[in-house]
Protein backbone atom coordinates (compact mmCIF):
# COMPACT_ATOMS: atom_id res chain seq x y z
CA UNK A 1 114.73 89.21 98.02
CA UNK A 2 117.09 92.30 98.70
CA UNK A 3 117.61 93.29 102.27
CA UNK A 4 119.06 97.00 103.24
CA UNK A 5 120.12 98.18 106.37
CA UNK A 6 120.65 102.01 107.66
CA UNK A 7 120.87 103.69 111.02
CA UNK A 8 120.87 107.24 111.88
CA UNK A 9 121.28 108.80 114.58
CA UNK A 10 117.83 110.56 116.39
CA UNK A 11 116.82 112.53 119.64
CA UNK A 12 112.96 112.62 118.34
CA UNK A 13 110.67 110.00 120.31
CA UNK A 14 107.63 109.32 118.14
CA UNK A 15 104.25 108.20 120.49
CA UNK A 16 103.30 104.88 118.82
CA UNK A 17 103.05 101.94 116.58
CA UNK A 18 102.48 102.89 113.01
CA UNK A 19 101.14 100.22 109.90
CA UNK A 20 100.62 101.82 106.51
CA UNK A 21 100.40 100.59 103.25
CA UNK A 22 100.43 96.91 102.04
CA UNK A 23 102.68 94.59 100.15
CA UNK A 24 100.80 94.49 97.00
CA UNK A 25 101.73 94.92 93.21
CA UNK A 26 103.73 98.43 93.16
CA UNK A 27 103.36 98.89 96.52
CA UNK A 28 104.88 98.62 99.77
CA UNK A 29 103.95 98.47 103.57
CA UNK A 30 106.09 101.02 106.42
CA UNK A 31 106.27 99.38 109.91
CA UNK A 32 107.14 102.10 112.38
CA UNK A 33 108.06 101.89 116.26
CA UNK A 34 108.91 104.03 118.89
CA UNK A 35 112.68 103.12 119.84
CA UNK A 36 114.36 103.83 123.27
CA UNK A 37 117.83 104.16 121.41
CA UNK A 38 119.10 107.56 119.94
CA UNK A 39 119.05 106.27 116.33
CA UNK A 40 116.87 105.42 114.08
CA UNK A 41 117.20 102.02 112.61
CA UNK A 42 115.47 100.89 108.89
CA UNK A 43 115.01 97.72 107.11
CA UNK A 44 114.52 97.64 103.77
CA UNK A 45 113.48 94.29 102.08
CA UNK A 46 112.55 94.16 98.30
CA UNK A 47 111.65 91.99 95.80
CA UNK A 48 113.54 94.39 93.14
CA UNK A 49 116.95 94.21 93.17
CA UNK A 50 119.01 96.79 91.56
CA UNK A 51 118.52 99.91 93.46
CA UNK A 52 120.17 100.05 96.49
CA UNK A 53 121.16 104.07 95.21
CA UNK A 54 117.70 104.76 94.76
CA UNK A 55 116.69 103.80 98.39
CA UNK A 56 119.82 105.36 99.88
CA UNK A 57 118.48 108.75 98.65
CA UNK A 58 115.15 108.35 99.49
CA UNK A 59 115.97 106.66 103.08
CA UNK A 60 119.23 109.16 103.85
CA UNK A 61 116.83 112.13 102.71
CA UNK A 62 113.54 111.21 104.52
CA UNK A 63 115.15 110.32 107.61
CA UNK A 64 117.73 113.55 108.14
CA UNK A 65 114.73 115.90 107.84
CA UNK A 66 112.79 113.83 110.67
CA UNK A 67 115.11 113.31 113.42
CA UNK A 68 112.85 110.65 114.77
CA UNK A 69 113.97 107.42 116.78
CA UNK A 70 112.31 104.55 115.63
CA UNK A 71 112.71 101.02 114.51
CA UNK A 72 111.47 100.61 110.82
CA UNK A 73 111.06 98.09 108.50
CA UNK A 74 109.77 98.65 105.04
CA UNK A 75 108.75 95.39 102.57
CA UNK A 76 108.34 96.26 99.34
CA UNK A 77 107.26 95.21 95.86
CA UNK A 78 108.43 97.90 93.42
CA UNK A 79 107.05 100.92 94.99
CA UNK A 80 108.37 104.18 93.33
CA UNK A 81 110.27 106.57 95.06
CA UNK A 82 107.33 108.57 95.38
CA UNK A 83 104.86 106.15 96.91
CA UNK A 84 108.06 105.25 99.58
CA UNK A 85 108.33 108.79 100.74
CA UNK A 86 104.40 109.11 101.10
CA UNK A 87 103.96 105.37 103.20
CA UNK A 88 106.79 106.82 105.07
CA UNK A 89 105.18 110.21 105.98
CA UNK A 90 101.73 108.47 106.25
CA UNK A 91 103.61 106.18 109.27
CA UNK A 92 105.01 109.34 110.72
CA UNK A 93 101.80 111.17 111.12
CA UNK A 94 100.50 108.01 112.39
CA UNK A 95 102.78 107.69 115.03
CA UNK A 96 103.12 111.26 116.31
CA UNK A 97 99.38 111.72 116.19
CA UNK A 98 97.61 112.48 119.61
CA UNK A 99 94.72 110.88 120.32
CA UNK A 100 93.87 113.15 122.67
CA UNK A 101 93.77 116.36 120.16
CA UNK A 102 91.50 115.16 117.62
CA UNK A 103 91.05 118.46 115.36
């Protein structure tokens, strides 16, 4: 099991808890929550080693087009690039969603 760390700095509070995806063959789950920090910090732990690059991308590109601040932690079994940006924007909608405004 790989574990990858990366902080960034935010000044975007997101409103909630967020739990998308699952740990599952080719898949991965995205734990999101609100931070009271200016930064934004993610855990990556995988089962694949090898591509460290390959998350630095997707992580370092996802994360300075949503300045959010947030604690993260993503587990993963082999998830494509793809699927990680999509569990990661599902967890963002989740956890800027209103309640209240349900259109």
């Amino acid at each position: 099991m790989e574990k990858i760390t990366y902080s960034f700095p935010a000044t975007k509070k997101i409103d909630r808890f967020a739990h998308v995806g699952v740990v599952g063959s080719g898949d991965l789950e995205v734990i999101m929550r609100p931070s009271s920090h200016s930064q934004t910090d993610i855990t990556v732990r995988t089962g694949v080693s090898g591509y460290k690059n390959t998350w630095e991308a997707v992580i370092h590109r996802f994360f300075t087009m949503h300045d959010i601040a947030a604690t993260v932690k993503i587990n993963d079994f082999g998830a494509t690039p793809g699927v990680v940006k999509l569990r990661l924007e599902q967890a963002l909608e989740v956890s800027c969603h209103d309640e209240n405004n349900k259109s």
